[in-house]
N, C-alpha and C. Protein backbone atom coordinates (compact mmCIF):
# COMPACT_ATOMS: atom_id res chain seq x y z
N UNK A 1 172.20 -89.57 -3.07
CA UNK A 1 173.26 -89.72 -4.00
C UNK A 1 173.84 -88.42 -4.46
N UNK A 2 173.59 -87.63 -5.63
CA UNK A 2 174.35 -87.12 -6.28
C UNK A 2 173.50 -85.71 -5.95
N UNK A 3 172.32 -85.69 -5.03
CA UNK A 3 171.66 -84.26 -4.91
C UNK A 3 172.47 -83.39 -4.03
N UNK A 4 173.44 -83.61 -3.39
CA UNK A 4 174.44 -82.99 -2.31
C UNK A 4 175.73 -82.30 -3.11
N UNK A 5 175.95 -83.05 -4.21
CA UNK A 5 176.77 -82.60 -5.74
C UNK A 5 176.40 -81.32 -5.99
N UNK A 6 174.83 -81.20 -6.75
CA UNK A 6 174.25 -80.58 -7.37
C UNK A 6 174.08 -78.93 -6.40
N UNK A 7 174.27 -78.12 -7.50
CA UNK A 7 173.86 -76.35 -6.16
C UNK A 7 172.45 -76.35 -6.03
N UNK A 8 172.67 -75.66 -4.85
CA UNK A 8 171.33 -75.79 -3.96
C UNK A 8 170.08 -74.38 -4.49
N UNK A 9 169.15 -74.63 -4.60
CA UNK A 9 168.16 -74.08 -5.45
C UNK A 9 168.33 -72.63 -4.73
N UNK A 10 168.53 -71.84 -5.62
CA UNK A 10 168.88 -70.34 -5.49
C UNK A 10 168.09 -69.16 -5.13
N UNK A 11 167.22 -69.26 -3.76
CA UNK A 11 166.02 -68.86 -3.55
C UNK A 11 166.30 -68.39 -1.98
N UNK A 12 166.09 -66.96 -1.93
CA UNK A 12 166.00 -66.97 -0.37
C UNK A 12 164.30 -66.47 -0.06
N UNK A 13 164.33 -66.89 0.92
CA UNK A 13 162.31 -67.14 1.48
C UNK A 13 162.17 -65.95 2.45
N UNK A 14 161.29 -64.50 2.28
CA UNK A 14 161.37 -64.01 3.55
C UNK A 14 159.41 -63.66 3.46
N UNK A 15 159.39 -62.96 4.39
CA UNK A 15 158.19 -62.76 4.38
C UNK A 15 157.59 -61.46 5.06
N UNK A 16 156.99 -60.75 4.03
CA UNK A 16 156.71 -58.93 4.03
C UNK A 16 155.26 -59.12 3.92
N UNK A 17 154.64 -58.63 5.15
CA UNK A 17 153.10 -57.69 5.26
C UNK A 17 152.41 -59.65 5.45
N UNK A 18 152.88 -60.57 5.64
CA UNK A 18 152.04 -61.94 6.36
C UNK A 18 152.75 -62.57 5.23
N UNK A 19 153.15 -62.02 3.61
CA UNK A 19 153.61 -63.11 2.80
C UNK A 19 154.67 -63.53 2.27
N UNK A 20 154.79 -64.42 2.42
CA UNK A 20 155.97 -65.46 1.63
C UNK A 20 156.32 -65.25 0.85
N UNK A 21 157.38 -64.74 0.56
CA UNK A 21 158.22 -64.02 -1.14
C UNK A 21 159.15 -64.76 -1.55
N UNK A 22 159.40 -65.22 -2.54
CA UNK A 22 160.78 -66.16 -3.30
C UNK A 22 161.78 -65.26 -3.64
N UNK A 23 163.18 -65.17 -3.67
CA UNK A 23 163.51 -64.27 -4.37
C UNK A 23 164.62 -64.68 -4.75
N UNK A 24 165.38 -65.10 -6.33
CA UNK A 24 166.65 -65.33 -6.46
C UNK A 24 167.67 -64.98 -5.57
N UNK A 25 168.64 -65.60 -5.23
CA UNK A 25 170.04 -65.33 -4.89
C UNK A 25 170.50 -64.16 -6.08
N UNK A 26 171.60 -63.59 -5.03
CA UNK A 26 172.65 -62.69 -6.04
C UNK A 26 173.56 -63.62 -7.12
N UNK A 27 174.04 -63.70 -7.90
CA UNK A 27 174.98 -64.32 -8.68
C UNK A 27 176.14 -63.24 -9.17
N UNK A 28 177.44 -63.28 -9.50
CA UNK A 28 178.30 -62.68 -9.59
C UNK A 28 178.89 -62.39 -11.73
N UNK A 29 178.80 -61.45 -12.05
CA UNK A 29 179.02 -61.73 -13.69
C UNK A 29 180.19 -60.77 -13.46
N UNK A 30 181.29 -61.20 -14.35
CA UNK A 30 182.72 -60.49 -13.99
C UNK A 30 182.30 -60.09 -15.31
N UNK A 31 182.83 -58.72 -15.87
CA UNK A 31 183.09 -58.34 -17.54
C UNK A 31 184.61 -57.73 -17.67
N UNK A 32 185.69 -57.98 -18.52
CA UNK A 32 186.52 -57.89 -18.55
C UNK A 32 186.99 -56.91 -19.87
N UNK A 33 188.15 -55.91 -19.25
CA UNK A 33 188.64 -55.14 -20.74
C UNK A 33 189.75 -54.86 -20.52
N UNK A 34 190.57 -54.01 -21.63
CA UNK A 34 192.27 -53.88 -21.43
C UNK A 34 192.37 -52.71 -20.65
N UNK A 35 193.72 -52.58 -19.96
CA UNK A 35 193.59 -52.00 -18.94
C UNK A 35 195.34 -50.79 -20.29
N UNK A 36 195.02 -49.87 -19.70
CA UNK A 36 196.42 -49.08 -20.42
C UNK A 36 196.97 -48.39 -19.25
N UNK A 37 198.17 -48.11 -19.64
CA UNK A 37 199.13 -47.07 -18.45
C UNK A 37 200.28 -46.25 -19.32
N UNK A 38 200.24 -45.18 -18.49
CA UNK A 38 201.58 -44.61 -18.82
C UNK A 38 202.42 -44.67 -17.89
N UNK A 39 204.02 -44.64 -17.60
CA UNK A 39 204.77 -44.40 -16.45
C UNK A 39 205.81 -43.11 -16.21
N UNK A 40 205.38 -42.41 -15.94
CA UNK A 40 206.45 -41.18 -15.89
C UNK A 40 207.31 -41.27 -14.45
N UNK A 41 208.82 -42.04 -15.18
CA UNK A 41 209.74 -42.17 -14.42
C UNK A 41 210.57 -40.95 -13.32
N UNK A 42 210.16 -39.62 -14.03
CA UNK A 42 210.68 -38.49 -13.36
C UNK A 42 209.96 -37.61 -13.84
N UNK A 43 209.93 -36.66 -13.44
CA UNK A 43 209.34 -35.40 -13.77
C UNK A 43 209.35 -34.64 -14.76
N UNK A 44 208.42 -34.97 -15.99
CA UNK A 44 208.77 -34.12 -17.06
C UNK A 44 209.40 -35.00 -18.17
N UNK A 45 209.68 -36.29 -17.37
CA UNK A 45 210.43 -37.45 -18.62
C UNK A 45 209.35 -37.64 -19.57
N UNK A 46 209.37 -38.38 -20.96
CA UNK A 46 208.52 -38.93 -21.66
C UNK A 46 208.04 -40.55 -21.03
N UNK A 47 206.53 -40.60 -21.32
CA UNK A 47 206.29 -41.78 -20.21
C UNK A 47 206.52 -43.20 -21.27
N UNK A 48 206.06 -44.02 -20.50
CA UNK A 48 206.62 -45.44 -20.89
C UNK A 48 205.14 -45.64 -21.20
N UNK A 49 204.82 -46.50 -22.06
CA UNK A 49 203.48 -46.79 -22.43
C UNK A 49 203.07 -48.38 -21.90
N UNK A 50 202.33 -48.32 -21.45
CA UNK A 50 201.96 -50.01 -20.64
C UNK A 50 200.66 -50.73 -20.84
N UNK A 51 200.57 -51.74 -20.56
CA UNK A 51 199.76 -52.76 -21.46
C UNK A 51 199.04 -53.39 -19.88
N UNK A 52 198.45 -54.34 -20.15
CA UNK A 52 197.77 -54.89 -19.39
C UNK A 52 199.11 -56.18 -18.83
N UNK A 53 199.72 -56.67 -19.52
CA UNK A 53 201.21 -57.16 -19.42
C UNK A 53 202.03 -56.86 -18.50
N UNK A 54 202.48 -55.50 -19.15
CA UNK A 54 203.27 -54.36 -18.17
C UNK A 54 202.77 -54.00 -16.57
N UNK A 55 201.18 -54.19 -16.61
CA UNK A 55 200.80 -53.57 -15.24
C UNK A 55 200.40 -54.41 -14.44
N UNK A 56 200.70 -55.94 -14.70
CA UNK A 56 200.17 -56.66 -13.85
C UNK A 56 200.81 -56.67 -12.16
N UNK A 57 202.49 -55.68 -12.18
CA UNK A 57 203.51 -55.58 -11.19
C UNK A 57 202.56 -54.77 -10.34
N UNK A 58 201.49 -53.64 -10.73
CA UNK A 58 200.82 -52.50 -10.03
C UNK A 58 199.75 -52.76 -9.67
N UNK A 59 199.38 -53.71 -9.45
CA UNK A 59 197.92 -54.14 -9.05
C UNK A 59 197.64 -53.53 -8.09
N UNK A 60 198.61 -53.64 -6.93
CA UNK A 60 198.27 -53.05 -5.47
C UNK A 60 197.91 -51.78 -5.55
N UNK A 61 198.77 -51.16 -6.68
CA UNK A 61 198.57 -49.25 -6.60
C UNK A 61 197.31 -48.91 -7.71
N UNK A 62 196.95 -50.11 -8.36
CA UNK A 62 195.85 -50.02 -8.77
C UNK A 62 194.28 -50.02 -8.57
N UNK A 63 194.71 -51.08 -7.40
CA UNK A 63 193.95 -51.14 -6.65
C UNK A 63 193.32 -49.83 -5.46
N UNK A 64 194.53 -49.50 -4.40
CA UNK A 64 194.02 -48.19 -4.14
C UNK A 64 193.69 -47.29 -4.56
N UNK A 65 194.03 -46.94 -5.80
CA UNK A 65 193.37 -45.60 -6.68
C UNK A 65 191.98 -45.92 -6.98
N UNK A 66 191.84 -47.69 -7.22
CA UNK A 66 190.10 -47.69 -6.88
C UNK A 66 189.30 -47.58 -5.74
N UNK A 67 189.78 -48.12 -4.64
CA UNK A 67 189.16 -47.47 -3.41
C UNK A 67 189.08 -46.19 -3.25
N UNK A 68 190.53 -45.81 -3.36
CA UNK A 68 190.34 -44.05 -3.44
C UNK A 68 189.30 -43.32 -3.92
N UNK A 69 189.28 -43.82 -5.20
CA UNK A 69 187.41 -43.22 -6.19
C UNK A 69 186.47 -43.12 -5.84
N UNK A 70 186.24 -44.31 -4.88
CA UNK A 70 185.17 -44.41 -4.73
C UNK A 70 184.50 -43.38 -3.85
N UNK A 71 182.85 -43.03 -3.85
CA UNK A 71 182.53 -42.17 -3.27
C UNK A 71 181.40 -42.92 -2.36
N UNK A 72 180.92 -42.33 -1.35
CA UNK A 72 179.98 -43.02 -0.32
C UNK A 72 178.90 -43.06 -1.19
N UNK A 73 178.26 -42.44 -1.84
CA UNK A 73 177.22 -42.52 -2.70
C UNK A 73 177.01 -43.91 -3.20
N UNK A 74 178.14 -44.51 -3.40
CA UNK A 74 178.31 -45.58 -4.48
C UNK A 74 179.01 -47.03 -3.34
N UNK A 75 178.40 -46.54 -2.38
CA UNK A 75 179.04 -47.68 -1.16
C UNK A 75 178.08 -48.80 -1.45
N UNK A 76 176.95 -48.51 -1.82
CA UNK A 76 175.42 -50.02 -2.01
C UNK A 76 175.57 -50.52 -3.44
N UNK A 77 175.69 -49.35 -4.37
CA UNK A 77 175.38 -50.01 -5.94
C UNK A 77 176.18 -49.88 -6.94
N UNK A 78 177.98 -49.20 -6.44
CA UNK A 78 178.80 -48.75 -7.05
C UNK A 78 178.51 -47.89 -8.36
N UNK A 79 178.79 -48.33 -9.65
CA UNK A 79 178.76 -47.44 -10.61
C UNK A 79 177.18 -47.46 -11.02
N UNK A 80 176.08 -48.61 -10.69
CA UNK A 80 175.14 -48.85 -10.74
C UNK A 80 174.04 -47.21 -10.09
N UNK A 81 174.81 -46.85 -9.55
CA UNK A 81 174.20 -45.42 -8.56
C UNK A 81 173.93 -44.48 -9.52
N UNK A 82 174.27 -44.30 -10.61
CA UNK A 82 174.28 -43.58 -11.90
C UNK A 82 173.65 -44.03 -13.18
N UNK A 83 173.16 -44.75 -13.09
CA UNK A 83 172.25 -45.79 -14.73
C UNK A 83 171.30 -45.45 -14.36
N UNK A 84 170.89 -44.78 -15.75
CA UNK A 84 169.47 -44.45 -16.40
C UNK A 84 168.85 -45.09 -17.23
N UNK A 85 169.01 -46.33 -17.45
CA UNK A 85 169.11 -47.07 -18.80
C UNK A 85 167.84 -48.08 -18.38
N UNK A 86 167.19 -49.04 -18.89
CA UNK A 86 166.18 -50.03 -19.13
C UNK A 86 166.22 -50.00 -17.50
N UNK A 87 164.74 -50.33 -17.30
CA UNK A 87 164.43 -50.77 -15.69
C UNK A 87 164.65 -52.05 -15.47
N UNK A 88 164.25 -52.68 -16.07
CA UNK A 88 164.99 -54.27 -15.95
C UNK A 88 166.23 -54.72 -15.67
N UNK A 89 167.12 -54.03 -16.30
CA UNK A 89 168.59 -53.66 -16.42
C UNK A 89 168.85 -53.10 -14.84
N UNK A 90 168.06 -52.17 -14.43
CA UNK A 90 168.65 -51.51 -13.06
C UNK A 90 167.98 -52.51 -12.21
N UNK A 91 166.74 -52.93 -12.41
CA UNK A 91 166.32 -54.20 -11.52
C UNK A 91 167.05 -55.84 -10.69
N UNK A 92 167.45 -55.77 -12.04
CA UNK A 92 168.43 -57.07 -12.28
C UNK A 92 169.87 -56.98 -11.71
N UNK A 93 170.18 -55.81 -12.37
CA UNK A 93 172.30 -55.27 -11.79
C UNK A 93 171.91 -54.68 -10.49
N UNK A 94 172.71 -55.44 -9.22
CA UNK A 94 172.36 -54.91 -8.42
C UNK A 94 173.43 -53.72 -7.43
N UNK A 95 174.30 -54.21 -8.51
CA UNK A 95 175.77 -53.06 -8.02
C UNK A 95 176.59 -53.76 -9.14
N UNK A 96 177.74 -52.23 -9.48
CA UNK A 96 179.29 -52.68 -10.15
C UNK A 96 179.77 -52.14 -9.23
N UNK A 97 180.75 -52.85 -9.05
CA UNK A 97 181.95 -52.86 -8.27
C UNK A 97 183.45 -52.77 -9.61
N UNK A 98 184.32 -51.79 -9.31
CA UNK A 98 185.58 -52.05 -10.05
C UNK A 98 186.53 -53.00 -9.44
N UNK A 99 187.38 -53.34 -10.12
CA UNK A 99 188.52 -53.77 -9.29
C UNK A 99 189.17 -54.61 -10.92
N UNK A 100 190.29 -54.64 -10.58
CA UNK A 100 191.34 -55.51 -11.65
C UNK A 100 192.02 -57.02 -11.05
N UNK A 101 191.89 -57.64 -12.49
CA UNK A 101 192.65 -59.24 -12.07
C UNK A 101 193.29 -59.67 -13.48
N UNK A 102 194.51 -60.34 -13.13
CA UNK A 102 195.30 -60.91 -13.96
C UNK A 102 194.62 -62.32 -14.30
N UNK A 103 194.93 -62.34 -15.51
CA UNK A 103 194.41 -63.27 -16.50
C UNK A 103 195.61 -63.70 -17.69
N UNK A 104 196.05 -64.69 -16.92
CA UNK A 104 197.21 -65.53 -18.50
C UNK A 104 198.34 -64.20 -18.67
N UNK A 105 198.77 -63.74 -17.01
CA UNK A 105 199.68 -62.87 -17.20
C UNK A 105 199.53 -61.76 -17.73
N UNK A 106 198.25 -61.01 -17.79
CA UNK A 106 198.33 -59.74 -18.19
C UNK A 106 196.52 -59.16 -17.04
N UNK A 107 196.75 -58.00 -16.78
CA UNK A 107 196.04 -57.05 -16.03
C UNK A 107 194.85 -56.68 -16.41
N UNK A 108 193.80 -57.17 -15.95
CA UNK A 108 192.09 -56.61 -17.14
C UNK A 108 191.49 -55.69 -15.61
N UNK A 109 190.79 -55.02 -15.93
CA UNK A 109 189.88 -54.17 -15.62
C UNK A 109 188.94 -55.73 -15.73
N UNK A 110 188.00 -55.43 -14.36
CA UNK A 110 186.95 -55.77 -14.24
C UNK A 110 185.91 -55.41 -13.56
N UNK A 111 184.74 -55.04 -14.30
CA UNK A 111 183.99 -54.64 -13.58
C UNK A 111 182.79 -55.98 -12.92
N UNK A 112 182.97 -55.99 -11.71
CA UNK A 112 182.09 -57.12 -10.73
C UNK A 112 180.49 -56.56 -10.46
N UNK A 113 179.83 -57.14 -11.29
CA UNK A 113 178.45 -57.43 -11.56
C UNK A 113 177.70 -58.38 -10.82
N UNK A 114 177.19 -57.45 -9.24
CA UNK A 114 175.96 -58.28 -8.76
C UNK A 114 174.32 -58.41 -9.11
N UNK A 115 174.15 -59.64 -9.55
CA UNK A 115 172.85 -59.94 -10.78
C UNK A 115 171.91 -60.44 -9.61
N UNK A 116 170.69 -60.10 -10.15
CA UNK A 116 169.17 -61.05 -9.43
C UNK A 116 168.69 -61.75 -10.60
N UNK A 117 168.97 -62.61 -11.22
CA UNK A 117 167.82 -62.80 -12.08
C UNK A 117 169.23 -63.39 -12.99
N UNK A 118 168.58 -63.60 -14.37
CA UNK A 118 169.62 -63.97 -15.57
C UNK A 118 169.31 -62.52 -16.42
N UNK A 119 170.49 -62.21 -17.16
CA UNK A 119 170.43 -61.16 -17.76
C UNK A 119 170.07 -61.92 -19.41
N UNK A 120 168.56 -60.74 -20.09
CA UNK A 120 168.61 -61.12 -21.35
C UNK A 120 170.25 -61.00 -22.52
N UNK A 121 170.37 -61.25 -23.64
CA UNK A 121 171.23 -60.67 -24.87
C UNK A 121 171.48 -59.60 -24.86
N UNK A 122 169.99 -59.11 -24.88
CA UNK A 122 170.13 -57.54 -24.72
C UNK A 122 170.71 -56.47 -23.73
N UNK A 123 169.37 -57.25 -22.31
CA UNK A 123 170.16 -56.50 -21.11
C UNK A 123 171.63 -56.30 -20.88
N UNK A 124 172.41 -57.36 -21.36
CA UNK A 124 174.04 -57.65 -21.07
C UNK A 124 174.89 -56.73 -21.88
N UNK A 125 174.09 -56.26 -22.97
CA UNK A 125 174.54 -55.34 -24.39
C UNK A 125 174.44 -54.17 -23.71
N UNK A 126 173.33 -53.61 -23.00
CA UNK A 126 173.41 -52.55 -22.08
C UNK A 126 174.06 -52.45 -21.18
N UNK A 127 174.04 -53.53 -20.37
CA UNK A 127 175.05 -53.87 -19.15
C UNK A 127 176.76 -53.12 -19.20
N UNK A 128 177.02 -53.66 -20.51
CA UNK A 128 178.37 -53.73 -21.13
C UNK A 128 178.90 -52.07 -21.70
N UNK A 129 177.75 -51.34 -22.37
CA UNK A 129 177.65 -50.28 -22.76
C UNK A 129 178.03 -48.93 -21.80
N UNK A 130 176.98 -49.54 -21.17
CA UNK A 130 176.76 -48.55 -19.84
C UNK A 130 178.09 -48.67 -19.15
N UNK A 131 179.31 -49.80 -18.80
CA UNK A 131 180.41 -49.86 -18.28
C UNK A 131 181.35 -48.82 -19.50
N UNK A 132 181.18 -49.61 -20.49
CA UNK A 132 182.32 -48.85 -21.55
C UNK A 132 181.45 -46.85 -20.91
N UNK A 133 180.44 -46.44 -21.29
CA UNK A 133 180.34 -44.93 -20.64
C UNK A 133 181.02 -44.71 -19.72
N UNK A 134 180.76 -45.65 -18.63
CA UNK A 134 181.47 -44.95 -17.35
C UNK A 134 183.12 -45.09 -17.39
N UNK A 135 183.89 -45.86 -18.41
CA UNK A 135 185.15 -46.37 -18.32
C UNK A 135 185.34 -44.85 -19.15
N UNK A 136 184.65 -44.41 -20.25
CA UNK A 136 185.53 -43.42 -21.15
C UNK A 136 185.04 -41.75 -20.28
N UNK A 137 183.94 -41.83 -20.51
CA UNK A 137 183.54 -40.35 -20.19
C UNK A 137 183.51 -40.02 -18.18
N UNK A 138 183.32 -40.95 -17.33
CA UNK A 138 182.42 -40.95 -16.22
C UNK A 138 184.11 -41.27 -15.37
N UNK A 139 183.80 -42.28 -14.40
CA UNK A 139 184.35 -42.66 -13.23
C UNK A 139 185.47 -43.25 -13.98
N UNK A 140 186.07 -43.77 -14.96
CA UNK A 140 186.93 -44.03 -15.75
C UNK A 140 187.63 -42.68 -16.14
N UNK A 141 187.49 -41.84 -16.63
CA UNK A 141 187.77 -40.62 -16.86
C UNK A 141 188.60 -39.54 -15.98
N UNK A 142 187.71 -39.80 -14.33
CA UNK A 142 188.03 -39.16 -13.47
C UNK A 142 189.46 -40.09 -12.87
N UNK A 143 189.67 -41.36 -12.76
CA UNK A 143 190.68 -42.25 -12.44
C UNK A 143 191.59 -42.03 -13.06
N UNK A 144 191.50 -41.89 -14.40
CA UNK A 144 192.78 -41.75 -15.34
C UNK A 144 193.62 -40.46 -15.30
N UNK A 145 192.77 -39.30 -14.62
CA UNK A 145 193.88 -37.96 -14.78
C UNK A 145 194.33 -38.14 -13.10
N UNK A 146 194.06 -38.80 -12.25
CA UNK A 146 195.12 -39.24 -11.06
C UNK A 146 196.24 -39.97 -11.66
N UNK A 147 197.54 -39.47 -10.91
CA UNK A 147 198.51 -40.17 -10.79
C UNK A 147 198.51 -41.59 -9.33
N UNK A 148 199.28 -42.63 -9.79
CA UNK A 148 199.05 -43.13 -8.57
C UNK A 148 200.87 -43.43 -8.53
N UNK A 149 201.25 -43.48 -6.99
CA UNK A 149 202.90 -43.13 -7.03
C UNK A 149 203.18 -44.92 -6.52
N UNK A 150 204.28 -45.29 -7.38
CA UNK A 150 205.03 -46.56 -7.31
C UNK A 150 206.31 -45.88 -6.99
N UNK A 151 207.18 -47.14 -6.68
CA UNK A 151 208.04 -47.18 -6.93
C UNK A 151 209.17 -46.80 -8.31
N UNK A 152 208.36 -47.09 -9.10
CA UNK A 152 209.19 -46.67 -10.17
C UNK A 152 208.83 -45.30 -11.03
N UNK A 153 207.74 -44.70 -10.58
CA UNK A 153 207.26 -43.69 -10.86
C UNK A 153 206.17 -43.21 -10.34
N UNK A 154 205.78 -41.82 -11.60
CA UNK A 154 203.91 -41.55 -11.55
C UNK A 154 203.41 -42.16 -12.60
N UNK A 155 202.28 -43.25 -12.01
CA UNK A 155 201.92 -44.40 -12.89
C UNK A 155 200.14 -43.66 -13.32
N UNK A 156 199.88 -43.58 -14.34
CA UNK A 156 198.31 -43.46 -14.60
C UNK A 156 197.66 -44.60 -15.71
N UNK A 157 196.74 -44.42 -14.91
CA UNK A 157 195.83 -46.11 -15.53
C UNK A 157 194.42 -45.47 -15.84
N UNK A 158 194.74 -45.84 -17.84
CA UNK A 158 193.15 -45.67 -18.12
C UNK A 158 192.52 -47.00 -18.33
N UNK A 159 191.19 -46.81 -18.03
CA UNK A 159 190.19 -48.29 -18.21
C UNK A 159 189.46 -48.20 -19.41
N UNK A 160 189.78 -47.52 -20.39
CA UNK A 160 189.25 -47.30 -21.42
C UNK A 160 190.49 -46.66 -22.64
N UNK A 161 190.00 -47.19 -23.78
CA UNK A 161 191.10 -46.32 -25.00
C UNK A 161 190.35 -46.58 -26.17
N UNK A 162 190.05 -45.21 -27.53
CA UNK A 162 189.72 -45.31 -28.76
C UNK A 162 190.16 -46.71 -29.03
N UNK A 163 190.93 -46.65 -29.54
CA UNK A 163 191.41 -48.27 -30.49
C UNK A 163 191.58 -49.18 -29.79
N UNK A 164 190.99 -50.33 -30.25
CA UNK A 164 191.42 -52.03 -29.54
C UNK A 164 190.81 -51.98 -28.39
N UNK A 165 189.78 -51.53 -27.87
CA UNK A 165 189.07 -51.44 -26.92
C UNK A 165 187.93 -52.96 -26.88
N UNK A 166 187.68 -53.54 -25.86
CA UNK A 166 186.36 -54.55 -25.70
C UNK A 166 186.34 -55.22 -24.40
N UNK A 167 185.05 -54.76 -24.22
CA UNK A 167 184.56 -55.44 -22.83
C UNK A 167 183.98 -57.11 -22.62
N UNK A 168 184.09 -57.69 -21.96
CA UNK A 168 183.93 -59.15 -22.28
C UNK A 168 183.38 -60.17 -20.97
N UNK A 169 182.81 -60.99 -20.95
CA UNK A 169 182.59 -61.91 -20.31
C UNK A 169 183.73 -62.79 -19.87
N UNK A 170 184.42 -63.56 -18.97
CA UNK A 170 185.17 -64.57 -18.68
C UNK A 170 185.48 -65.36 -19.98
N UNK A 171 183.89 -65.90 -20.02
CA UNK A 171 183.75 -66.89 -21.60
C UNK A 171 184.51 -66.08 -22.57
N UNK A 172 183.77 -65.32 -22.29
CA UNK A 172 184.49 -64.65 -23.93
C UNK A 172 185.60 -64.67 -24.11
N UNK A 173 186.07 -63.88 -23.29
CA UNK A 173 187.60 -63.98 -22.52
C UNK A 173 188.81 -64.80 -23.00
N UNK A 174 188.10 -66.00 -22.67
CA UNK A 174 188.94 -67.19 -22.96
C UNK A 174 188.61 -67.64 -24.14
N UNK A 175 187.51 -68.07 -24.31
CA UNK A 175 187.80 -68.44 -26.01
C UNK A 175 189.07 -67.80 -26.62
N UNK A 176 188.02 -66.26 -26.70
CA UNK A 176 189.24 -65.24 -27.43
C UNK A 176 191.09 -65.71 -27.22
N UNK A 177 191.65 -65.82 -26.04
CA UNK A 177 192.60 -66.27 -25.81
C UNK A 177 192.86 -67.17 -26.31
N UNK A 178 192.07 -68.15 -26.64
CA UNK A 178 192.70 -70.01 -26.98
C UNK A 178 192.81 -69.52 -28.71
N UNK A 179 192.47 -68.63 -29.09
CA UNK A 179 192.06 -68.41 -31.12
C UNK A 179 193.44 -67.50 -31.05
N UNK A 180 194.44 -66.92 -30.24
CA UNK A 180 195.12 -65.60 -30.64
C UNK A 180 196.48 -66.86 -30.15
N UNK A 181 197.50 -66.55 -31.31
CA UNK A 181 198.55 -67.73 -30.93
C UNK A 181 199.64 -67.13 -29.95
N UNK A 182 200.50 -67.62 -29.24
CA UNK A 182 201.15 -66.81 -28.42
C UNK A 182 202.24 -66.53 -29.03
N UNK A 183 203.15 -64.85 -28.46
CA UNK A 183 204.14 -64.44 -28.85
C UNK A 183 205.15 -65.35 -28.93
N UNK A 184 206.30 -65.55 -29.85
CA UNK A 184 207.59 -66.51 -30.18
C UNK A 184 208.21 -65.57 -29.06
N UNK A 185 208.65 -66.15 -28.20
CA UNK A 185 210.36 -65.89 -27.56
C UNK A 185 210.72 -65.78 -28.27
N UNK A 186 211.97 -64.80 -27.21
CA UNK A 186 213.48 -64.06 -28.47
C UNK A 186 214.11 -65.17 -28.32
N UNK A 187 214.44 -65.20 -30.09
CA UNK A 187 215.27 -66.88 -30.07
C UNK A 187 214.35 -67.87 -30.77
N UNK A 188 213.45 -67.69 -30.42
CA UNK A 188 212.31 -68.97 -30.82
C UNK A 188 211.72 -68.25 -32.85
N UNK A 189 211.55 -69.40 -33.08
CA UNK A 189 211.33 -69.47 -34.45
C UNK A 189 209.54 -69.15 -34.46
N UNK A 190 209.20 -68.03 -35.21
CA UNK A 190 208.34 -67.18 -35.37
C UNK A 190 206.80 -67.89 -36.18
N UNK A 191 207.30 -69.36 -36.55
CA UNK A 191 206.53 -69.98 -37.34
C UNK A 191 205.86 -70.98 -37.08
């Protein structure tokens, strides 16, 4: 009946030195944050300031400036190649991967989290921490003083900013979205 419905028990079976080892499947945890830009239309112009809104047109050039980053070092465990933090935590995360996706029309930074295991409250608090480091000071840092060239300019994309900053789960994500009311159209009554 309904056991063909249900996902299939999350265990791959191998067997090291005569024995039989269980070992969770990978599972995938997306964490999500605002993405900022500037656009310098010409050389020396004052730039245009951009939102996660604004940059959802640049994905593609957003995208290569993340491949671009990347370094071979970080080809197995991405930003994970650099955490010093709880062993459990490095046990469990088995790579970040960057990359960005639109969400309800606007552009998030996401960092793609391959998991073994379920992450504690805590671990995920680290998890999350350790991304916001690498977004402000680290591999975030180094992304943001590249230009990446569009069409309409030199576009730079930080994954991190002092104010209004937060990293998030999907869940979170959305809740948050369904509680924040949407902007009135021009024209539309504000109330």
């Amino acid at each position: 009946g309904f056991g063909d419905l249900l996902a299939p028990e999350e265990t791959v079976k191998f067997q090291e030195k005569g024995v039989v080892q269980t070992e969770k499947k990978l599972t995938e945890l997306r964490l999500y944050s605002p993405l900022y830009g500037e656009l310098f239309e010409e050389e020396y112009s004052n730039p245009q300031l951009l939102t996660g809104y604004d940059l959802t047109g640049y994905q593609d050039a957003i995208r290569q400036g993340i491949e671009d980053e990347r370094l071979p070092d970080e080809e197995e465990r991405g930003l994970m190649t650099y955490f010093d933090g709880d062993k459990s935590v490095d046990e469990k995360v088995i790579s970040v991967q960057m990359d960005v996706e639109e969400v309800l029309g606007s552009l998030y930074a996401v960092a793609v989290c391959q998991i073994r295991d379920g992450l504690s409250s805590g671990e995920l608090e680290e998890l999350k921490e350790y991304c916001v480091s690498q977004y402000a000071d680290g591999w975030g840092e180094s992304y943001e003083q590249r230009s990446r060239k569009t069409e309409d300019g030199e576009l730079y994309v930080s994954f991190w900013k002092p104010d209004g900053f937060y990293i998030c789960t999907k869940e979170e994500l959305e809740t948050a979205k369904a509680h924040v009311r949407p902007r009135p159209q021009r024209g539309e009554d504000s109330r």
